[in-house]
PDB file of N, CA and C in Angstrom:
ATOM      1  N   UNK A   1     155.984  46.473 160.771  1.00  0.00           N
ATOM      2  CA  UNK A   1     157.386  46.194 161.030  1.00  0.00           C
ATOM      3  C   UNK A   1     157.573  45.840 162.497  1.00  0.00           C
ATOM      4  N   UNK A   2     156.988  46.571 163.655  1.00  0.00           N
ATOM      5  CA  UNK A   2     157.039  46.517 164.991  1.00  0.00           C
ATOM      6  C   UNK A   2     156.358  44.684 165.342  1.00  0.00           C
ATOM      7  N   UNK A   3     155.356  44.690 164.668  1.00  0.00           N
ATOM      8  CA  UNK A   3     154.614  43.327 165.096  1.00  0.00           C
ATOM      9  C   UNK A   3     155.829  42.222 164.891  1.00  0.00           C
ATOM     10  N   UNK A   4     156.114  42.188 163.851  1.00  0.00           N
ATOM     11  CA  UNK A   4     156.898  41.080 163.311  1.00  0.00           C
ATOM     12  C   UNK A   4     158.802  41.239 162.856  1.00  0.00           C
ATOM     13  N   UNK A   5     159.206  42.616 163.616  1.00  0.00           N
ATOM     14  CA  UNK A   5     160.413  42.482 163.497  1.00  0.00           C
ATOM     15  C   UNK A   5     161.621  41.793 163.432  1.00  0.00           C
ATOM     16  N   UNK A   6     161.278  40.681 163.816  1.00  0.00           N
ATOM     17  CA  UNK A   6     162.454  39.573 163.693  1.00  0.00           C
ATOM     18  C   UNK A   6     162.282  39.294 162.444  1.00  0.00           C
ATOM     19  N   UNK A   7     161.298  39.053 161.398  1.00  0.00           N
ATOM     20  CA  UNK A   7     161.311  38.809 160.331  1.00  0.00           C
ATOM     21  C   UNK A   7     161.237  39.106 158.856  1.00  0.00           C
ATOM     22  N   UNK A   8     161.710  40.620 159.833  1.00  0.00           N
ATOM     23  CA  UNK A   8     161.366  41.950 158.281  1.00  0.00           C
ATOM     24  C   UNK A   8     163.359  41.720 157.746  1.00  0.00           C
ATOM     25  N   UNK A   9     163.192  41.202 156.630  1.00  0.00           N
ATOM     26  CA  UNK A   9     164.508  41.111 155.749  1.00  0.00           C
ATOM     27  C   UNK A   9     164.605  42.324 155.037  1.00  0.00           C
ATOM     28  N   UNK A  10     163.763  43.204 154.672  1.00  0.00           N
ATOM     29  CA  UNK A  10     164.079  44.832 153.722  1.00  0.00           C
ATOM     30  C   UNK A  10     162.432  45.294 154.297  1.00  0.00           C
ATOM     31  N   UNK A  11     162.994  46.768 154.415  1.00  0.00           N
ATOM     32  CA  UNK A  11     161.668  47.765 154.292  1.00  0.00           C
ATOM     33  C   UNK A  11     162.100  48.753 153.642  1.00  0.00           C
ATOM     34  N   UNK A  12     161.445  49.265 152.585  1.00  0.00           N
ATOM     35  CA  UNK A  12     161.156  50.119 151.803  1.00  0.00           C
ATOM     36  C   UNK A  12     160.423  51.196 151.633  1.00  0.00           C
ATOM     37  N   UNK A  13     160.256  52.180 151.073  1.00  0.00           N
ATOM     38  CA  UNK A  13     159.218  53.042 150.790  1.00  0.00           C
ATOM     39  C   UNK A  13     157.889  52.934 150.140  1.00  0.00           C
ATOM     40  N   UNK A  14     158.470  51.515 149.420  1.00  0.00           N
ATOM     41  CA  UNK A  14     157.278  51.138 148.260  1.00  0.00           C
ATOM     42  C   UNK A  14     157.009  49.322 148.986  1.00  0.00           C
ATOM     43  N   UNK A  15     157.846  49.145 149.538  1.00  0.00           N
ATOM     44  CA  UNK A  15     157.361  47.228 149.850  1.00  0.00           C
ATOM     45  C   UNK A  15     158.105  47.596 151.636  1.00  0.00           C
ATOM     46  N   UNK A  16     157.809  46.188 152.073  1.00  0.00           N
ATOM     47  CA  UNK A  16     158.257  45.291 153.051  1.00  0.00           C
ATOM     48  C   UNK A  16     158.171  43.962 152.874  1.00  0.00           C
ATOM     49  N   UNK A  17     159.430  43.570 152.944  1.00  0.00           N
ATOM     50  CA  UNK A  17     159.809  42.071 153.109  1.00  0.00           C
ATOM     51  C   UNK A  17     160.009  41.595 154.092  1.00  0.00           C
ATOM     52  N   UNK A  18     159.263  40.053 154.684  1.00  0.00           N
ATOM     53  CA  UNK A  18     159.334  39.693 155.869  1.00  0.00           C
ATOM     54  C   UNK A  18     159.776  38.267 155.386  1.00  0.00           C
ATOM     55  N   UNK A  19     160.413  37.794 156.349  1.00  0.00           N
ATOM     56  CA  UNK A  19     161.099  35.973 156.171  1.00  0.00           C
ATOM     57  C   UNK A  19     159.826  35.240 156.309  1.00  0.00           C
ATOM     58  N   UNK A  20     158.914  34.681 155.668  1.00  0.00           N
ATOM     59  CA  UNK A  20     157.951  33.608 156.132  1.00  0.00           C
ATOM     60  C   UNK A  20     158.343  31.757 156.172  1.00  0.00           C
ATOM     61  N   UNK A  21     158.005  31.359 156.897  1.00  0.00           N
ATOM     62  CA  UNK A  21     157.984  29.603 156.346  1.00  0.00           C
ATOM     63  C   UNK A  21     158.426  29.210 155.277  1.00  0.00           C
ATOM     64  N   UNK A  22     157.542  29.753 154.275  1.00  0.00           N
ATOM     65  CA  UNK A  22     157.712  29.241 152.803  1.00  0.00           C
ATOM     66  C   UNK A  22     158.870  30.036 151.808  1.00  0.00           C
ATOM     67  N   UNK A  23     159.413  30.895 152.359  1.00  0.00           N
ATOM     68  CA  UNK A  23     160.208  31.946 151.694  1.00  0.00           C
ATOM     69  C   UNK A  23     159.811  33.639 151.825  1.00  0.00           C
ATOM     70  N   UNK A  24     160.244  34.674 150.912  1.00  0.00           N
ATOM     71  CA  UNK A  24     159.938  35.434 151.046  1.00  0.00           C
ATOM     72  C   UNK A  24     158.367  36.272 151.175  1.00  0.00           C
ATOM     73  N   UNK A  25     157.692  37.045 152.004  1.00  0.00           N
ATOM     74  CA  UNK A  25     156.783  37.404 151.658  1.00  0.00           C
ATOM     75  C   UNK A  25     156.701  39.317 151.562  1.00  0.00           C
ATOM     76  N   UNK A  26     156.190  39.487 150.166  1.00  0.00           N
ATOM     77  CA  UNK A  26     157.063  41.138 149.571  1.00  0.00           C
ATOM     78  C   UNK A  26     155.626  41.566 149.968  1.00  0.00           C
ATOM     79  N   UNK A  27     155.224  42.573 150.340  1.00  0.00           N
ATOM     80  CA  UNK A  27     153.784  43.213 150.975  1.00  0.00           C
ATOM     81  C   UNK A  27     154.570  44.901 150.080  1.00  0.00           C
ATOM     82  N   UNK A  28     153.410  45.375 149.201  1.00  0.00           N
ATOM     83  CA  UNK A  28     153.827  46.622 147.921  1.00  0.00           C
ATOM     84  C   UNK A  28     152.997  47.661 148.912  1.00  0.00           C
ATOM     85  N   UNK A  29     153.662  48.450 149.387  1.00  0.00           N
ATOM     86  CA  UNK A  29     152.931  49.919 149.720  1.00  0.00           C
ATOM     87  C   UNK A  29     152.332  50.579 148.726  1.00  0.00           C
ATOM     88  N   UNK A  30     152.553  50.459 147.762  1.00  0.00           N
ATOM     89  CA  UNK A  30     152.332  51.556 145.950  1.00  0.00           C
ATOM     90  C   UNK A  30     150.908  51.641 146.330  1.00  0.00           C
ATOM     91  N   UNK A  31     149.995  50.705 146.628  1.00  0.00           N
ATOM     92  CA  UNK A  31     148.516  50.840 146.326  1.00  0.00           C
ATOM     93  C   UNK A  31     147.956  51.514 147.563  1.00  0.00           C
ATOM     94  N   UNK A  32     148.392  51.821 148.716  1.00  0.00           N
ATOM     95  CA  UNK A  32     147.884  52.079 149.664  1.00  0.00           C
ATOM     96  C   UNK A  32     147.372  53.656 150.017  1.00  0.00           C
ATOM     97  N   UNK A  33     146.387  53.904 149.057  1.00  0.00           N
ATOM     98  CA  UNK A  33     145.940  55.320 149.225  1.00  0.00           C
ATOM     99  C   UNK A  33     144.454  55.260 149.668  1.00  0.00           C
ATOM    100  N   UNK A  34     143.776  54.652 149.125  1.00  0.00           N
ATOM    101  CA  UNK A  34     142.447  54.756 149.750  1.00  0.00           C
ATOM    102  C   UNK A  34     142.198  54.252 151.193  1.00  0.00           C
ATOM    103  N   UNK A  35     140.956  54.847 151.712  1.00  0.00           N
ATOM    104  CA  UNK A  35     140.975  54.321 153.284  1.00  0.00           C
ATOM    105  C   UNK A  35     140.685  52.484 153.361  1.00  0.00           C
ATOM    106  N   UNK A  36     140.179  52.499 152.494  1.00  0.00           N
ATOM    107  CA  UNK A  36     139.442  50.871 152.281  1.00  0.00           C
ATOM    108  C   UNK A  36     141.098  49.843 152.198  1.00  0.00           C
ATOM    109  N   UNK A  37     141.475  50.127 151.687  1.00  0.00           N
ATOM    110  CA  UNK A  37     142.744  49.124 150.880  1.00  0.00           C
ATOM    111  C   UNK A  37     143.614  49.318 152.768  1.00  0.00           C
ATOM    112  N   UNK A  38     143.757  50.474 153.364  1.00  0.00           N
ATOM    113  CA  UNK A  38     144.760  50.869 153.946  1.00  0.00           C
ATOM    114  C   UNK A  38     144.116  50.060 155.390  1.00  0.00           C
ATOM    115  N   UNK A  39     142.579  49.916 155.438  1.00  0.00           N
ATOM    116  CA  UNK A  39     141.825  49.243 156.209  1.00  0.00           C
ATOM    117  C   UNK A  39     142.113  48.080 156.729  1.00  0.00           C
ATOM    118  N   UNK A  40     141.789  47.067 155.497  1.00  0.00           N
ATOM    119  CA  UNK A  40     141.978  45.976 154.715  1.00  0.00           C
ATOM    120  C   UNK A  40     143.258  45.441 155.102  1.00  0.00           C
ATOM    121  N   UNK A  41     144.446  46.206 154.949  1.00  0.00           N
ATOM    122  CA  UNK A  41     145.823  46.108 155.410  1.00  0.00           C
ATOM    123  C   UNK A  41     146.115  45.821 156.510  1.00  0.00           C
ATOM    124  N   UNK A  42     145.362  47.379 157.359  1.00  0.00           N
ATOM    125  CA  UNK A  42     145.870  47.267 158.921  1.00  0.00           C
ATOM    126  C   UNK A  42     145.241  46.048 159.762  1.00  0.00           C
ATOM    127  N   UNK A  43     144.028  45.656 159.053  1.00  0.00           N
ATOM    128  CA  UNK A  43     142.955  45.076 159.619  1.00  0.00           C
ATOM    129  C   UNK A  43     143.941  43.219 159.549  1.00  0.00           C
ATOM    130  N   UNK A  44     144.377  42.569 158.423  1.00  0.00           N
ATOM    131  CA  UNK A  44     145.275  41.929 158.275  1.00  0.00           C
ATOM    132  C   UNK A  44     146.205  41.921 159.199  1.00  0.00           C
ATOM    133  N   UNK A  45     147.235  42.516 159.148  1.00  0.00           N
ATOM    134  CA  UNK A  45     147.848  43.158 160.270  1.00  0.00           C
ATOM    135  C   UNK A  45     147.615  42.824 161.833  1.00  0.00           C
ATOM    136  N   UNK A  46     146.902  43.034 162.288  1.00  0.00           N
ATOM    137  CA  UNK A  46     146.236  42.841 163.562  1.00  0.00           C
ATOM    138  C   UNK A  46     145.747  41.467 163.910  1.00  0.00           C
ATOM    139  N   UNK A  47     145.183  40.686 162.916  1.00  0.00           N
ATOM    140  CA  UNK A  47     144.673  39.411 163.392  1.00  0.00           C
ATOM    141  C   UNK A  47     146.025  38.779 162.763  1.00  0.00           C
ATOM    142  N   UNK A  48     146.932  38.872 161.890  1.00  0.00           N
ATOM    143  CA  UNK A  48     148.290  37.595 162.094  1.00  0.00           C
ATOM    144  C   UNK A  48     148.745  37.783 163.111  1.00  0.00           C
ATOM    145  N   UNK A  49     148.791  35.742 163.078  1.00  0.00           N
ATOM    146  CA  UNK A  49     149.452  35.453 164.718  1.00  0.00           C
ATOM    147  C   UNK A  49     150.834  35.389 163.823  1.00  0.00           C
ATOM    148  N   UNK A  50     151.411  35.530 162.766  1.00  0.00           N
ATOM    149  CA  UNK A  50     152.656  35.198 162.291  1.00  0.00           C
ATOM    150  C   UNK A  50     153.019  35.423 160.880  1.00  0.00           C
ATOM    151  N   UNK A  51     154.392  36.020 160.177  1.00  0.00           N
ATOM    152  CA  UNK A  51     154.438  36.591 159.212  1.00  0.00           C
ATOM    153  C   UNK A  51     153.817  36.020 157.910  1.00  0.00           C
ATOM    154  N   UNK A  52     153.577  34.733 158.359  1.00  0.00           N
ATOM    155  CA  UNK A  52     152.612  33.774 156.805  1.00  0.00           C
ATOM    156  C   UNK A  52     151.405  33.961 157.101  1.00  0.00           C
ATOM    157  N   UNK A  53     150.920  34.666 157.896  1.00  0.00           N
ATOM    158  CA  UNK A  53     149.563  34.750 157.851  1.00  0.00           C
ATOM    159  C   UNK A  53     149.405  35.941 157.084  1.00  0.00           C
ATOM    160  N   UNK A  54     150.564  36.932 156.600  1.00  0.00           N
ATOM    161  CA  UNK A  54     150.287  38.077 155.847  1.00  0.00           C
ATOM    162  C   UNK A  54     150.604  37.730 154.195  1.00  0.00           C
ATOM    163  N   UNK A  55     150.775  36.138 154.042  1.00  0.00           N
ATOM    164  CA  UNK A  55     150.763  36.141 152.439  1.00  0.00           C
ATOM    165  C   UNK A  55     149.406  36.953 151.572  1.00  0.00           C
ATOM    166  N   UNK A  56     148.288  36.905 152.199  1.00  0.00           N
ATOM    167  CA  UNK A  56     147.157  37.615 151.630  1.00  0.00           C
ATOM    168  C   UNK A  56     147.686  38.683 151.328  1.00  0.00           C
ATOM    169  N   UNK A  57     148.218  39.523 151.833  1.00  0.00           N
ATOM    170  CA  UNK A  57     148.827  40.574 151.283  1.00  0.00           C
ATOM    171  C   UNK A  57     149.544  41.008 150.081  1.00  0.00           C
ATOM    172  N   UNK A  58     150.784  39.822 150.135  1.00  0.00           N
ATOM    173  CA  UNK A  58     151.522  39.807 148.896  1.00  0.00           C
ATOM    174  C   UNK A  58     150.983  39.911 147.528  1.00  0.00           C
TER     175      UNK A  58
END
């Protein structure tokens, strides 16, 4: 949310929605229990230069 705040449209308990280029992009918290997935995430996270670079996520 901090990285890309200008473009978070809803945050949730279970998602975050950010405004991308192409339209909405919904990123689901639900799965994020193992260290691998939560990795995977943060690791994403860190290398977008911009909220469409987190469609992998969606």
């Amino acid at each position: 949310i901090q990285k890309f705040a200008s473009a978070v449209t809803a945050a949730q308990w279970d998602h975050i929605t950010l405004q991308g280029r192409e339209g909405p992009i919904k990123i689901s918290l639900l799965d994020l229990f193992a260290p691998e997935d939560v990795l995977r995430c943060s690791r994403a996270i860190d290398a977008a230069r911009s909220p469409e670079d987190l469609r992998i996520l969606s």
